[in-house]
Protein backbone atom coordinates (compact mmCIF):
# COMPACT_ATOMS: atom_id res chain seq x y z
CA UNK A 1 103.50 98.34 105.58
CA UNK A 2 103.53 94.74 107.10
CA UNK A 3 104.41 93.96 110.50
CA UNK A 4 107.19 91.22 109.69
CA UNK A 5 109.77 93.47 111.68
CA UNK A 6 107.55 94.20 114.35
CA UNK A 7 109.50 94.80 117.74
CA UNK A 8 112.36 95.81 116.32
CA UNK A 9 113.91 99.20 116.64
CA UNK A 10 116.88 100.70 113.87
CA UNK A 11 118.72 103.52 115.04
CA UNK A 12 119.36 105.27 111.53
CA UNK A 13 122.09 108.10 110.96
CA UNK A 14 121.79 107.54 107.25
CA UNK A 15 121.47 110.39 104.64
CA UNK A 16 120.33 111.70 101.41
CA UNK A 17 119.50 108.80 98.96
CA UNK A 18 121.39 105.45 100.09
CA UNK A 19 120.60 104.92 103.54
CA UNK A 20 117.45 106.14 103.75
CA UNK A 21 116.20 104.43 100.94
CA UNK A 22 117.91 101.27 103.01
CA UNK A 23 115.90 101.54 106.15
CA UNK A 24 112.70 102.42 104.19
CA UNK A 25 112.74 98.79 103.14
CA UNK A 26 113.16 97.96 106.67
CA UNK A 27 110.10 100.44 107.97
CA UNK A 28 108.35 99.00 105.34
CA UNK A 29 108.41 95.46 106.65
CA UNK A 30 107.86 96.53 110.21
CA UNK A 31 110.50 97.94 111.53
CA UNK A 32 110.66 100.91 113.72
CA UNK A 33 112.78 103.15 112.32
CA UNK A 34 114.29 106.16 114.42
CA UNK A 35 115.58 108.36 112.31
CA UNK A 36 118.15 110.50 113.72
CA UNK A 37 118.98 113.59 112.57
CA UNK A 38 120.16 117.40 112.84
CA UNK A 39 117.93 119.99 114.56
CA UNK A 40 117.17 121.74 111.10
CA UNK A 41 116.78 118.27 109.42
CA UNK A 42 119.15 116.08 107.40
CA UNK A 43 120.10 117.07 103.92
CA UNK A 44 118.08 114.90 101.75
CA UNK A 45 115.10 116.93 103.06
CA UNK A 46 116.12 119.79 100.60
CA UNK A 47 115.65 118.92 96.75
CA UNK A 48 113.17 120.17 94.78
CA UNK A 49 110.06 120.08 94.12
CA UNK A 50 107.95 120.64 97.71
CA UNK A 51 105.24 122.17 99.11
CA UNK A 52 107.08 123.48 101.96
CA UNK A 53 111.25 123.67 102.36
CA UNK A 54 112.28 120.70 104.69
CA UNK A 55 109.83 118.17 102.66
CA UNK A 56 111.15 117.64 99.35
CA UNK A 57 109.94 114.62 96.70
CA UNK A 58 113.41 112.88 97.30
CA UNK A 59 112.90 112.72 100.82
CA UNK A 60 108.87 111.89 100.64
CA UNK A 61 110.26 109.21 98.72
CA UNK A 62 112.31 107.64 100.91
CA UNK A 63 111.66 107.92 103.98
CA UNK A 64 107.85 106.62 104.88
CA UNK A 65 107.44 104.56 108.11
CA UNK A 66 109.75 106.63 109.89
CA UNK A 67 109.97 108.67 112.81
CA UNK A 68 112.51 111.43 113.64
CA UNK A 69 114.88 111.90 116.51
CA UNK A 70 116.15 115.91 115.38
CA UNK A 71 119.55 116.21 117.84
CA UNK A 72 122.43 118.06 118.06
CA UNK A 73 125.30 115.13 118.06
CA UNK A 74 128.05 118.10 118.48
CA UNK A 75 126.93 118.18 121.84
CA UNK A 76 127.77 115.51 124.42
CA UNK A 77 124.16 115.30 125.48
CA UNK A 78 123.17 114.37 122.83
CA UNK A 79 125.70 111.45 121.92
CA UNK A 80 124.67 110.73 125.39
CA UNK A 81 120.78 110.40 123.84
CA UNK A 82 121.88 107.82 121.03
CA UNK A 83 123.95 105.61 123.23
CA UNK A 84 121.20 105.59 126.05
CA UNK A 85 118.85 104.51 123.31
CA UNK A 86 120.98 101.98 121.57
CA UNK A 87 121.04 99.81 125.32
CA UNK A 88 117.12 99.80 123.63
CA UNK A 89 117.73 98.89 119.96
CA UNK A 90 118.52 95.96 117.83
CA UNK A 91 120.47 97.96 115.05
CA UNK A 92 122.31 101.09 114.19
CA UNK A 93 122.76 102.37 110.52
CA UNK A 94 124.78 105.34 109.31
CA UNK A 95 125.97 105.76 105.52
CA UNK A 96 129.17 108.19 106.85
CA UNK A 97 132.43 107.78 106.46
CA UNK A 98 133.69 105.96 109.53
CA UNK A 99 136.33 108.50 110.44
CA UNK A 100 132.74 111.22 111.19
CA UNK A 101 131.29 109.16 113.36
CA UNK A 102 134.15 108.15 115.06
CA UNK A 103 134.74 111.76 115.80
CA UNK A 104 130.69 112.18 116.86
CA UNK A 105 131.28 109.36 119.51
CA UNK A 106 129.64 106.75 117.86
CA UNK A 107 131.98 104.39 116.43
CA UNK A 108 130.72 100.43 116.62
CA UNK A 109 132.97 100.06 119.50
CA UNK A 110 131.19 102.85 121.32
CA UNK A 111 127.77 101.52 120.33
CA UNK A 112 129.00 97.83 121.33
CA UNK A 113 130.11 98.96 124.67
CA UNK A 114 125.95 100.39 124.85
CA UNK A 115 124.82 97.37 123.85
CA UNK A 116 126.96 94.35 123.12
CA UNK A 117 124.41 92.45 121.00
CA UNK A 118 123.90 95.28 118.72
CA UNK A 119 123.92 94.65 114.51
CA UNK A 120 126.11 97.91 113.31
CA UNK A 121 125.73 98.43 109.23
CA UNK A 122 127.57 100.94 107.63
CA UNK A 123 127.98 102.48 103.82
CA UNK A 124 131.30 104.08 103.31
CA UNK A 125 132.60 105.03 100.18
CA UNK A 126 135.47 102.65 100.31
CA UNK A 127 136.11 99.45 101.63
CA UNK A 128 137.96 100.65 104.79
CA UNK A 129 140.64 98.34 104.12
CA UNK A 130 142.53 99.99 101.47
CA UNK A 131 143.80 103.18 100.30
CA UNK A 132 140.83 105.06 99.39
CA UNK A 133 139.16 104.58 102.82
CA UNK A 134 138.36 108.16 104.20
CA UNK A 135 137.66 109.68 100.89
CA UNK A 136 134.45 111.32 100.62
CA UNK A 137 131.84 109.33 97.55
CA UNK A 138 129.05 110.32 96.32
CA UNK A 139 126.78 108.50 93.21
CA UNK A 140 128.09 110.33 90.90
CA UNK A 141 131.86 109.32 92.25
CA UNK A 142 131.06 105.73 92.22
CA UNK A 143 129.01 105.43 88.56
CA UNK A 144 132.32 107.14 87.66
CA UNK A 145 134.52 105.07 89.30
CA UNK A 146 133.20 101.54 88.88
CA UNK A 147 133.20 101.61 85.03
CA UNK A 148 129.56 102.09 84.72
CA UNK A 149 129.64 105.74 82.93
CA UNK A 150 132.35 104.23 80.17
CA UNK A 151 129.68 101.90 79.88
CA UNK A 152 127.23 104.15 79.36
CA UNK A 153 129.34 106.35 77.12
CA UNK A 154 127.58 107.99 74.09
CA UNK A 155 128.25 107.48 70.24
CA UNK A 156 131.21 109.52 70.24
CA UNK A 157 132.62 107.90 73.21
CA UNK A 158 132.26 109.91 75.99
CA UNK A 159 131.33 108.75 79.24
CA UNK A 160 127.76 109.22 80.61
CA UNK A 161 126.14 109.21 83.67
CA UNK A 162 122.73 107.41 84.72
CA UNK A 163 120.31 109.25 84.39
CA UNK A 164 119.06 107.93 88.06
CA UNK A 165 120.67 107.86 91.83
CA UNK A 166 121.78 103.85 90.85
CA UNK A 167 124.63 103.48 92.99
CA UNK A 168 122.82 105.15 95.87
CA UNK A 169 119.78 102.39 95.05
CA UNK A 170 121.59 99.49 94.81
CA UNK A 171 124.45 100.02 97.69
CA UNK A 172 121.10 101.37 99.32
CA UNK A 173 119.40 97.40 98.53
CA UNK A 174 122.29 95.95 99.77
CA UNK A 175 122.57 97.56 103.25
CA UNK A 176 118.49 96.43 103.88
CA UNK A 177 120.04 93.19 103.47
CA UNK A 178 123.06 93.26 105.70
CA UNK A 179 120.70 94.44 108.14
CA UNK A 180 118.85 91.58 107.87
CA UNK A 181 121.24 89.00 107.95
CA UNK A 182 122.68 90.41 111.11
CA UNK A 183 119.63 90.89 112.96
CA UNK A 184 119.26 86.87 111.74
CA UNK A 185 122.94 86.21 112.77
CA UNK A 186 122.01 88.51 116.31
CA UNK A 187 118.53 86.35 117.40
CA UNK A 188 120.25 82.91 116.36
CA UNK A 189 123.27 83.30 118.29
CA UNK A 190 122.34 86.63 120.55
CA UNK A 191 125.84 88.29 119.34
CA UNK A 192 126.12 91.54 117.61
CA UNK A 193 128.12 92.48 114.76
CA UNK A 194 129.29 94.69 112.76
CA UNK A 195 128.47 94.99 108.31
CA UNK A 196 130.55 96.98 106.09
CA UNK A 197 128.99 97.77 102.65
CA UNK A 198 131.09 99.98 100.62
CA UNK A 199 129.56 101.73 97.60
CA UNK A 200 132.78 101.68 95.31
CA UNK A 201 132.78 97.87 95.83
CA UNK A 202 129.71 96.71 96.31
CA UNK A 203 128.85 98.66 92.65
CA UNK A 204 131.97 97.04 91.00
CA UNK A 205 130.71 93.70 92.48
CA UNK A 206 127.34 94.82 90.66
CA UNK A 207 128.42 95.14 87.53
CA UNK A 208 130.93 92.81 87.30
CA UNK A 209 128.74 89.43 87.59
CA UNK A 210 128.59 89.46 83.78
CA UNK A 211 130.90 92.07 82.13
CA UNK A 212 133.88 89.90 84.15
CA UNK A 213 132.93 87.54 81.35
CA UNK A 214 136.37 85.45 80.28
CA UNK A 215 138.40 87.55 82.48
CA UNK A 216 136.90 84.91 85.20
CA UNK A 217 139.16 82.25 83.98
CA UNK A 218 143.47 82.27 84.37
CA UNK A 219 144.01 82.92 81.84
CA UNK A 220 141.78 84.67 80.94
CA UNK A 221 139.35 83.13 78.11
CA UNK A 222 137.85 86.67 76.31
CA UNK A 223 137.97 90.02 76.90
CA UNK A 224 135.57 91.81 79.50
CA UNK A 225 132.61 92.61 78.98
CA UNK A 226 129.19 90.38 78.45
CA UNK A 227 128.90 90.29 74.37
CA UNK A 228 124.95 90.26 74.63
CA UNK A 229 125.68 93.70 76.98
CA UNK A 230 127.71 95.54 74.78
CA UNK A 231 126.41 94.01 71.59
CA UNK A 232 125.66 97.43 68.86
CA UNK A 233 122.30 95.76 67.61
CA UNK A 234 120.97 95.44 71.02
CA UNK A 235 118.68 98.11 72.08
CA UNK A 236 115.38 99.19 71.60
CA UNK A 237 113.92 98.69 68.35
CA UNK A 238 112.53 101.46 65.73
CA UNK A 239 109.16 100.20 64.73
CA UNK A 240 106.55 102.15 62.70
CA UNK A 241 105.63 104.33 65.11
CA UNK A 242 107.74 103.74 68.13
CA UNK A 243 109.88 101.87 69.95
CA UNK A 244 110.04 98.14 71.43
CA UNK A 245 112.52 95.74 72.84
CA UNK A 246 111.89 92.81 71.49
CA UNK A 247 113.99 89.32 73.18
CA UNK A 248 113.85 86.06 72.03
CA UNK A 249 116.18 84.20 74.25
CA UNK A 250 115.99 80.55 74.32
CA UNK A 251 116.29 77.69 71.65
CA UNK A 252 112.46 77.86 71.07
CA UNK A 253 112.33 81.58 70.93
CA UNK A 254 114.78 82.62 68.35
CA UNK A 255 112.71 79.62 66.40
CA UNK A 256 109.23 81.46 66.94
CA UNK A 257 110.33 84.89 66.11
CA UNK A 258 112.71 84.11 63.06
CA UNK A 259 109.45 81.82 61.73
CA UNK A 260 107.10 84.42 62.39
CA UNK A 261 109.29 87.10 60.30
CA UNK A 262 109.93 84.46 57.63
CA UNK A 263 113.35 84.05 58.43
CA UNK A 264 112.95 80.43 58.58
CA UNK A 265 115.95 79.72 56.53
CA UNK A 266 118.09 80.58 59.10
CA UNK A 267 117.24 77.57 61.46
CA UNK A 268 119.30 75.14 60.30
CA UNK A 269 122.24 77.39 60.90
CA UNK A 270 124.44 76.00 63.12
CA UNK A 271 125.28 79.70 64.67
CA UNK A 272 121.13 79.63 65.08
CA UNK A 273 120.36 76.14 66.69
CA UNK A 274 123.48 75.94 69.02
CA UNK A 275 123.14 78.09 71.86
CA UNK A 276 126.87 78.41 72.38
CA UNK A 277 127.59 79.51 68.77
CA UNK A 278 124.41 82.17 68.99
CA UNK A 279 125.81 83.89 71.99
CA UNK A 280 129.10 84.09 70.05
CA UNK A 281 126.85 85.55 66.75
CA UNK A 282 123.76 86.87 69.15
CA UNK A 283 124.68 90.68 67.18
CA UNK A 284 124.06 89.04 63.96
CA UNK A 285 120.40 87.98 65.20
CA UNK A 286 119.64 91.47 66.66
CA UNK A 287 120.91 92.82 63.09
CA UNK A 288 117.60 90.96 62.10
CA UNK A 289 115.13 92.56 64.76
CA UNK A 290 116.80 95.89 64.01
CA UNK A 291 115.85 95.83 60.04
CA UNK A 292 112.11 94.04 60.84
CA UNK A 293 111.04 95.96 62.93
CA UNK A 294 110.06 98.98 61.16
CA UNK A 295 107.85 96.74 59.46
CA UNK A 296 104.93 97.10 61.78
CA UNK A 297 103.52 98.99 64.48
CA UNK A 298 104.13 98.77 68.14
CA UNK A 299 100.71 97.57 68.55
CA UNK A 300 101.08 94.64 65.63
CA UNK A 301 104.23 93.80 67.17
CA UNK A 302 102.58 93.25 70.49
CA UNK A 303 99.67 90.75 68.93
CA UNK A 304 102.56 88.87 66.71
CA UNK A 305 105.17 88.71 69.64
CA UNK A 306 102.81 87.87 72.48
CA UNK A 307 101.11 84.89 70.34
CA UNK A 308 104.43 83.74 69.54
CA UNK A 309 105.09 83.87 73.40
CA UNK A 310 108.31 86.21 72.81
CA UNK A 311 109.69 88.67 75.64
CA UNK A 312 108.60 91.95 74.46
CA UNK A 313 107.04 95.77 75.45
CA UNK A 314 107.04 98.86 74.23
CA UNK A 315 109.62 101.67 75.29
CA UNK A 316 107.47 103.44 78.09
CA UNK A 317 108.16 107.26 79.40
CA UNK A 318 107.57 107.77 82.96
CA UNK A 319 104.18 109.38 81.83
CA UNK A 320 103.01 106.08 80.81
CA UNK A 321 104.10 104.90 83.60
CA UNK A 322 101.38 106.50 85.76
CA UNK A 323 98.46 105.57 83.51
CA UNK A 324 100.08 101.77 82.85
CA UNK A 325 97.42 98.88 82.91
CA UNK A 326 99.45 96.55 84.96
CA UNK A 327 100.87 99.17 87.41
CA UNK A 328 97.23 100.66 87.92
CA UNK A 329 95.85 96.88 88.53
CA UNK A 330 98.54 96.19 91.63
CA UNK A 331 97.49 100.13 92.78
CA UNK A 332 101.48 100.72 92.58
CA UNK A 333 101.12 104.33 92.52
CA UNK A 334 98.95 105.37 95.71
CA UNK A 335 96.97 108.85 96.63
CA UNK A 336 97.81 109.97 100.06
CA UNK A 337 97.26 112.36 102.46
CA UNK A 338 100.42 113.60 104.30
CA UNK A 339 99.60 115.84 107.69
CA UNK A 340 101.63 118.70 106.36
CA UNK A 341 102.14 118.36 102.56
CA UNK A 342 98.54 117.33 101.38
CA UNK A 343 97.64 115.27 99.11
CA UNK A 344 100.27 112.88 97.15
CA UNK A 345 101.03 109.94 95.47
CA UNK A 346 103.02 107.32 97.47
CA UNK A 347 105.04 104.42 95.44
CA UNK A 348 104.23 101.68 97.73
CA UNK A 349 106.49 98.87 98.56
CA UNK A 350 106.40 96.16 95.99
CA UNK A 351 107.05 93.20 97.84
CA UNK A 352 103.59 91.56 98.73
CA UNK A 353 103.01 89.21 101.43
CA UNK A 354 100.99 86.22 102.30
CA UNK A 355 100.34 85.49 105.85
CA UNK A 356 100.89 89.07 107.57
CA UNK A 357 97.96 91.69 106.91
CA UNK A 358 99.59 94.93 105.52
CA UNK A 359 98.17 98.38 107.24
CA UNK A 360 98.62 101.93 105.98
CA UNK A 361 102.20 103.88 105.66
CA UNK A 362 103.27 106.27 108.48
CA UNK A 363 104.23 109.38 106.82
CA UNK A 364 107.61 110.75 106.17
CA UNK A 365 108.22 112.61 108.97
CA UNK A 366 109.08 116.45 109.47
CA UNK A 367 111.83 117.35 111.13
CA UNK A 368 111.49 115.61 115.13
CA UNK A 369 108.49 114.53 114.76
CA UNK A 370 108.30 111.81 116.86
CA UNK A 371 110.94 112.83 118.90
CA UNK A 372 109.42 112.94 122.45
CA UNK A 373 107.52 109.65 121.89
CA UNK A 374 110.39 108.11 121.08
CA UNK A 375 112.34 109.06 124.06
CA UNK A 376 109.59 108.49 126.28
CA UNK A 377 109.59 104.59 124.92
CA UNK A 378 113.21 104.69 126.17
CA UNK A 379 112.53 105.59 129.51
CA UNK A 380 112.98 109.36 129.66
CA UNK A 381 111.52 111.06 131.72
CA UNK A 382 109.00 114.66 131.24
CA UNK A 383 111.66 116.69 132.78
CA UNK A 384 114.64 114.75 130.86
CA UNK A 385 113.05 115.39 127.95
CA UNK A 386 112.46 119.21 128.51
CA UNK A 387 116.06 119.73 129.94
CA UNK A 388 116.89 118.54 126.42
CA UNK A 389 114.85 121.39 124.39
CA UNK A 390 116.05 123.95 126.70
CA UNK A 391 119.75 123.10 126.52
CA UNK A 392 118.91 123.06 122.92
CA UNK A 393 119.83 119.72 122.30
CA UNK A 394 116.36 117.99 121.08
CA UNK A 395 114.42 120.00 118.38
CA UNK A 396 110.65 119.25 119.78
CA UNK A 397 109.21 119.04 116.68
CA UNK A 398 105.87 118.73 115.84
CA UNK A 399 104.28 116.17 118.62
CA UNK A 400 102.53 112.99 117.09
């Protein structure tokens, strides 16, 4: 982690995938990261695989440089807790539909009356503005939704889902960044405010800054969709003993590789030298790559394409993945040693950064740890603090 974020504190009420994977970003950079959640822990804690039942991969995954704050928000007391803390904090996140935490007390005009300068980010479903706005989402909802499984759809034209959390990941990107801009917006004008990022939209948004495609003209100029996109001839490649995408792009590229599988002929073409008419024909091109490359190996490919300075790589499983030159050179995938789980390996943050020393990961924490520090850096006191355990408010959890 890096300490760009240092000093400031994020009050997070976010779940499973989306908003944790949010404020990890944010923990990553610095941040200090209170996550709050319910005495027997928050539900991304639960899928398999683990070690041990409230410390599942998912969660490991997510939610590093964090500490928890395990409360019961049914109980006055302990809306009482957040709102005492947010007079303390710079930003509160939640991933709920609005109408919850309305209900738990915690609405941004409760947290703004706390603390008027606070930055309030939340990921709904739906942008609350329309019809759809307290209707429950999940990623599987939104790939639906959004047009990304008829995307996806198989040969016989049935829809698919990713085969990854993606609208979790990328709403999830997203909110890291509205948090940032309004902590920017907060210190340059020392206002709060509040940042909706809905997941239906914010997807659609997504996927739409290509497949809008002529539909962004009035009228509009060709269907939607990005021809390269949906193109049949583009997708990985069979070669002799594999796979590979292979992507010439430019001008000079489509010259290299159509030279280097004697297909000079074509480049005098006018649908080959005029990068207008190629993106209208680009299918025709692939057609080529398609019925080359079975010609030669993945590893002849590599030596041809790479001299010809061509965008290429071979089609990697996630095994390779762990045992990849590149990723093993930048120590991507790093062994660690978590207090209660043992040893792992962490994906560390891929940003790198010049001018602030990075220092080891907290762990993801189990289920309050952290808790009493944290509410001793807000000014409780011992006997606060215990009232709260009896009255069964605070889960202790394991002390740090």
């Amino acid at each position: 982690m890096y300490d760009l974020l240092k000093g400031i504190r994020i009050l997070d009420l976010t779940t499973t995938y989306l908003g944790p994977y949010a404020t990890q970003f944010l923990g990553d950079m610095g941040a200090d990261i209170v996550k709050i959640e319910p005495p027997g822990g928050e539900v991304g804690r639960s899928p398999r695989p683990s070690r041990s039942p409230e410390m599942g991969a998912g969660f490991l995954n997510t939610n590093r440089n964090k500490r928890s704050l395990a409360i019961d928000l049914r109980q006055q007391a302990g809306r009482d807790v957040i709102l005492r803390l947010a007079k303390r904090s710079d930003a509160f996140v939640h991933n709920m539909r609005p109408q919850a935490v309305a209900k738990l007390g915690l609405s941004y005009d409760a947290l703004r009356r706390a603390n008027p300068a606070i930055v309030y980010c939340l990921a709904p479903g739906f942008d609350q503005a329309g019809p759809m706005a307290a209707q429950p989402a999940y990623d599987d909802i939104i790939q639906a939704l959004s047009g990304l499984s008829h995307l996806n759809r198989d040969d016989s034209g049935a829809p698919r889902f990713l085969p990854t959390i993606i609208a979790d990941k990328v709403v999830g990107v997203h909110l890291a960044y509205a948090v940032a801009v309004g902590l920017t917006h907060r210190f340059k004008t020392g206002e709060g405010c509040a940042i909706e990022v809905p997941m239906f939209e914010t997807l659609v948004a997504f996927l739409l800054v290509e497949h809008l495609s002529g539909h962004t003209f009035r009228p509009p100029l060709a269907p939607l969709g990005y021809e390269r996109m949906v193109a049949v001839n583009r997708r990985p490649y069979r070669t002799r003993d594999g796979y590979m995408a292979i992507m010439p792009y430019t001008t000079q590229q489509w010259t290299r590789f159509l030279k280097a599988v004697a297909r000079a002929d074509l480049l005098t073409e006018d649908w080959v030298r005029d990068p207008v008419q190629r993106s209208a024909n680009v299918d025709r091109l692939y057609q080529i790559i398609a019925d080359t490359a079975p010609s030669k190996t993945n590893a002849e490919w590599m030596v041809l394409l790479k001299s010809a300075d061509i965008p290429c790589g071979p089609v990697n499983t996630f095994d390779d993945l762990l045992s990849h030159a590149q990723l093993t050179a930048v120590n991507l995938f790093q062994p660690a040693e978590h207090p209660s789980e043992g040893p792992i390996t962490s994906v560390r943050s891929s940003f790198r950064v010049k001018g602030s020393a990075g220092k080891p990961d907290r762990s993801a924490p189990r289920v309050g740890e952290g808790g009493r520090e944290i509410l001793r850096d807000a000014g409780f006191s011992h006997d606060e603090i215990e009232n709260l355990i009896l009255d069964k408010v605070l889960a202790p959890g394991p002390e740090t």
